[in-house]
Structure formats: C-alpha cells, structure tokens
C-alpha atoms as a PDB file:
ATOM      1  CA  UNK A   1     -60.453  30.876  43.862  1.00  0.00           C
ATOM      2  CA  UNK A   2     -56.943  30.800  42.930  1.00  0.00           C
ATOM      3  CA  UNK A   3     -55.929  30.465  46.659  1.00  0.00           C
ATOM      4  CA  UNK A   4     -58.213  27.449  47.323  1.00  0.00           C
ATOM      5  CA  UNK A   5     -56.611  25.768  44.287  1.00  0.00           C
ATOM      6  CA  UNK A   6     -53.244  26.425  45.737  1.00  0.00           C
ATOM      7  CA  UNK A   7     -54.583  24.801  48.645  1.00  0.00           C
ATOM      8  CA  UNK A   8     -55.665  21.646  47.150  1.00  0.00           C
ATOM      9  CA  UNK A   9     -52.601  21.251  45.275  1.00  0.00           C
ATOM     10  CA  UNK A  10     -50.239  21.409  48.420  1.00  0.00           C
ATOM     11  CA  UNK A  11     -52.034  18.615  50.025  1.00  0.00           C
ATOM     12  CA  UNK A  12     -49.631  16.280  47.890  1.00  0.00           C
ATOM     13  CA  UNK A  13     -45.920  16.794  47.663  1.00  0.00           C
ATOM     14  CA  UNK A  14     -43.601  14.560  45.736  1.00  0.00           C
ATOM     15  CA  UNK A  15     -40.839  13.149  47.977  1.00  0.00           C
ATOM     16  CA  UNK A  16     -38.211  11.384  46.104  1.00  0.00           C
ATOM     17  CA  UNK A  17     -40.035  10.338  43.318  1.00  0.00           C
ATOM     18  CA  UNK A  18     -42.892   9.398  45.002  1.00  0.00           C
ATOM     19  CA  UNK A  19     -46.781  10.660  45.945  1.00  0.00           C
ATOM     20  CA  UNK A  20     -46.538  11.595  49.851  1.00  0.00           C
ATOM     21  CA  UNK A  21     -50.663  12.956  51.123  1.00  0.00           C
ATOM     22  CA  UNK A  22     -52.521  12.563  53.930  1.00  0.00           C
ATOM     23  CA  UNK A  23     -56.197  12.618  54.567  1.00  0.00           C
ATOM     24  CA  UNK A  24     -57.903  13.090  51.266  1.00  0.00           C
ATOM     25  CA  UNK A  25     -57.064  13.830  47.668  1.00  0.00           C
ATOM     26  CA  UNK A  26     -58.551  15.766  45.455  1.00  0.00           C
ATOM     27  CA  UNK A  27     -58.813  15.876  41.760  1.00  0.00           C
ATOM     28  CA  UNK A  28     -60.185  18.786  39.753  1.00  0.00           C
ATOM     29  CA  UNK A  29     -62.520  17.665  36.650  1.00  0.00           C
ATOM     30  CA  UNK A  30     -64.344  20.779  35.791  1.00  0.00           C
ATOM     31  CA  UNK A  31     -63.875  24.440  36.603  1.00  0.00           C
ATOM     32  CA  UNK A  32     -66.069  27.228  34.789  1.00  0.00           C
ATOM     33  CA  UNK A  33     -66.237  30.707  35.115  1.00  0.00           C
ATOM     34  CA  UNK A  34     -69.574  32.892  34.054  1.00  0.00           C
ATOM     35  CA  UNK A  35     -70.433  36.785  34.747  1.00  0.00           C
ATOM     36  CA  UNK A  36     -71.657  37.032  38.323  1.00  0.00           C
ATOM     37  CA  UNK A  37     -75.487  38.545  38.197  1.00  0.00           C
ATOM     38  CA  UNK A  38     -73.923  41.342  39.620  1.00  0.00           C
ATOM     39  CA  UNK A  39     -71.977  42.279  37.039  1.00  0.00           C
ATOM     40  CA  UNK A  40     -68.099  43.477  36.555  1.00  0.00           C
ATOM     41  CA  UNK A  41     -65.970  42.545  38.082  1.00  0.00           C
ATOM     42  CA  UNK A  42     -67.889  39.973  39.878  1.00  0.00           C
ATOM     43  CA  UNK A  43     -67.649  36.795  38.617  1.00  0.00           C
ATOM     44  CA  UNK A  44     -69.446  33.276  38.756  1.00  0.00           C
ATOM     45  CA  UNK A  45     -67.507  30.018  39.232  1.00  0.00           C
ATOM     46  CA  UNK A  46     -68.775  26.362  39.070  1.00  0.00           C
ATOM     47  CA  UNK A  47     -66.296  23.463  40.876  1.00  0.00           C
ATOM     48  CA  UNK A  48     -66.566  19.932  39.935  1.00  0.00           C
ATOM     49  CA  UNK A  49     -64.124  17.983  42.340  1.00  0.00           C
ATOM     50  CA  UNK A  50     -63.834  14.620  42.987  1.00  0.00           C
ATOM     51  CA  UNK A  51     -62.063  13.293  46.533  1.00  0.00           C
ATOM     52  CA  UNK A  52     -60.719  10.684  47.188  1.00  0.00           C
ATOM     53  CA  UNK A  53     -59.878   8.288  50.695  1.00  0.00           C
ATOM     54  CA  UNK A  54     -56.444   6.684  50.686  1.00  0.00           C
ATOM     55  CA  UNK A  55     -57.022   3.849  52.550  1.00  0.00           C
ATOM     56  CA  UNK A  56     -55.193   0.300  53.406  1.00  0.00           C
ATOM     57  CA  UNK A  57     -56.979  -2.582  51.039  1.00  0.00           C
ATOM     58  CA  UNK A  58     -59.857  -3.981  53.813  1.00  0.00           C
ATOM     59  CA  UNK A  59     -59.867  -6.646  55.423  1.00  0.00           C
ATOM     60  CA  UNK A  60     -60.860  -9.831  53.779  1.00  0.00           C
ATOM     61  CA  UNK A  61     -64.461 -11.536  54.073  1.00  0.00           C
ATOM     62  CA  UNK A  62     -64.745 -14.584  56.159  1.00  0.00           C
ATOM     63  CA  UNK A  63     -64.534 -17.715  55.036  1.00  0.00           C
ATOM     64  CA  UNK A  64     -67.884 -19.026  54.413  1.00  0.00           C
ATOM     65  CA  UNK A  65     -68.969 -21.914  57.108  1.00  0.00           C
ATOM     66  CA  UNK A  66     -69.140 -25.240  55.873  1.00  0.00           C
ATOM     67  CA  UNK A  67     -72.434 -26.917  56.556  1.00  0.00           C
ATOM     68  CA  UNK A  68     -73.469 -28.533  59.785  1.00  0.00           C
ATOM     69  CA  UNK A  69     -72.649 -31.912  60.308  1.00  0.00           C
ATOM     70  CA  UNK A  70     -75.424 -34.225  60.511  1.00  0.00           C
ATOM     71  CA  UNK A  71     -76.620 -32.372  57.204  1.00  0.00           C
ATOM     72  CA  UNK A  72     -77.228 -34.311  53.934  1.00  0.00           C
ATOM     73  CA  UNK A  73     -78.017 -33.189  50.505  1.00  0.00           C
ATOM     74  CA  UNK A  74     -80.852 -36.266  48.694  1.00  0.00           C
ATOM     75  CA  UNK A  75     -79.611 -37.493  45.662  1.00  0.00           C
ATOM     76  CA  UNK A  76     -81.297 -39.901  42.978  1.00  0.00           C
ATOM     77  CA  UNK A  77     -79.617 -41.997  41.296  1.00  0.00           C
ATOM     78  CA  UNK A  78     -80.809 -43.744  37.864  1.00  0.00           C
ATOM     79  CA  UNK A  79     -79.086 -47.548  37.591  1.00  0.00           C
ATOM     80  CA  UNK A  80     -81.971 -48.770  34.825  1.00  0.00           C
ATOM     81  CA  UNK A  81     -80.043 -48.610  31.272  1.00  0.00           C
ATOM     82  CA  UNK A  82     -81.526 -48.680  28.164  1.00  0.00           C
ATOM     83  CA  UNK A  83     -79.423 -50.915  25.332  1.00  0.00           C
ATOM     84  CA  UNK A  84     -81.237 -51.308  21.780  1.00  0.00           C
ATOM     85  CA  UNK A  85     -80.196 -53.970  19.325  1.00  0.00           C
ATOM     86  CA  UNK A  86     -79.654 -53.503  15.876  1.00  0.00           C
ATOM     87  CA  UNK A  87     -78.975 -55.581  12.686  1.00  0.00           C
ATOM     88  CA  UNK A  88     -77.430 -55.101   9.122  1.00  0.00           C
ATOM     89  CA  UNK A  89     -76.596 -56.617   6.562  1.00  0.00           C
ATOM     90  CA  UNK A  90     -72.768 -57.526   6.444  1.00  0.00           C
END
C-alpha cells in the first residue's frame, strides 16, 4: 500500500515553483484500514481516489447559423388607440 502511494505521489514533481505531471493526477480523499477476515497480520484497506485529465480548454462551439434568407418571422401590429376624455371641475 505504502509503495502504490509513493507511486501516485511521484507522478507530480515541483519544478521551480511550479506543478510539472503528465497523463493523469490523482488525489487521495479517503483511505481506511480494517482487520483482514483472515486475521493478524493481514489487513483490509478501502481507496477512495479521484483522477483527474489535464487537458487544453476545448475547442469552442460553433457559431450558431443565422437563418436562411428568404425566411420571415409574422408580426402583428396594433395601430387602433384608445384615448378617453375626461372633465373636472377647475
């Protein structure tokens, strides 16, 4: 167990300051040990790792197409108006 830790952890090296891995990385979230079935000095061990693909951001979507030409959207258009009158007293 201990050597495929040590594994995991060499697949990133710090270069100057900075991250330097290849391929995938790996990230540890839960590790548990229990008494193997088969007793001492067997043991049990549980692995919860998450990996991860360091990729370059994709590429992005195409544009969407503008509609045919030729292609026309009805519209209605209300031109009655409504005007009420109303008196008061000065």
């Amino acid at each position: 167990m201990a050597d495929f830790l040590y594994r995991l952890r060499s697949l990133v090296s710090v270069q100057a300051g900075r991250l330097d891995a290849t391929g995938r990385l790996f990230s540890v979230d839960t590790l548990t040990f229990n008494e193997s079935t088969l007793k001492f000095p067997n043991i049990q061990a549980s692995l919860v790792i998450d990996a991860f693909v360091y990729a370059a951001a994709p590429a992005p979507a195409p544009a969407a197409t503008p509609p045919a030409s030729g292609t026309t959207t009805p519209t209605t258009t209300d031109s009655s108006s409504t005007s009420a009158s109303a008196t008061g007293a000065p």
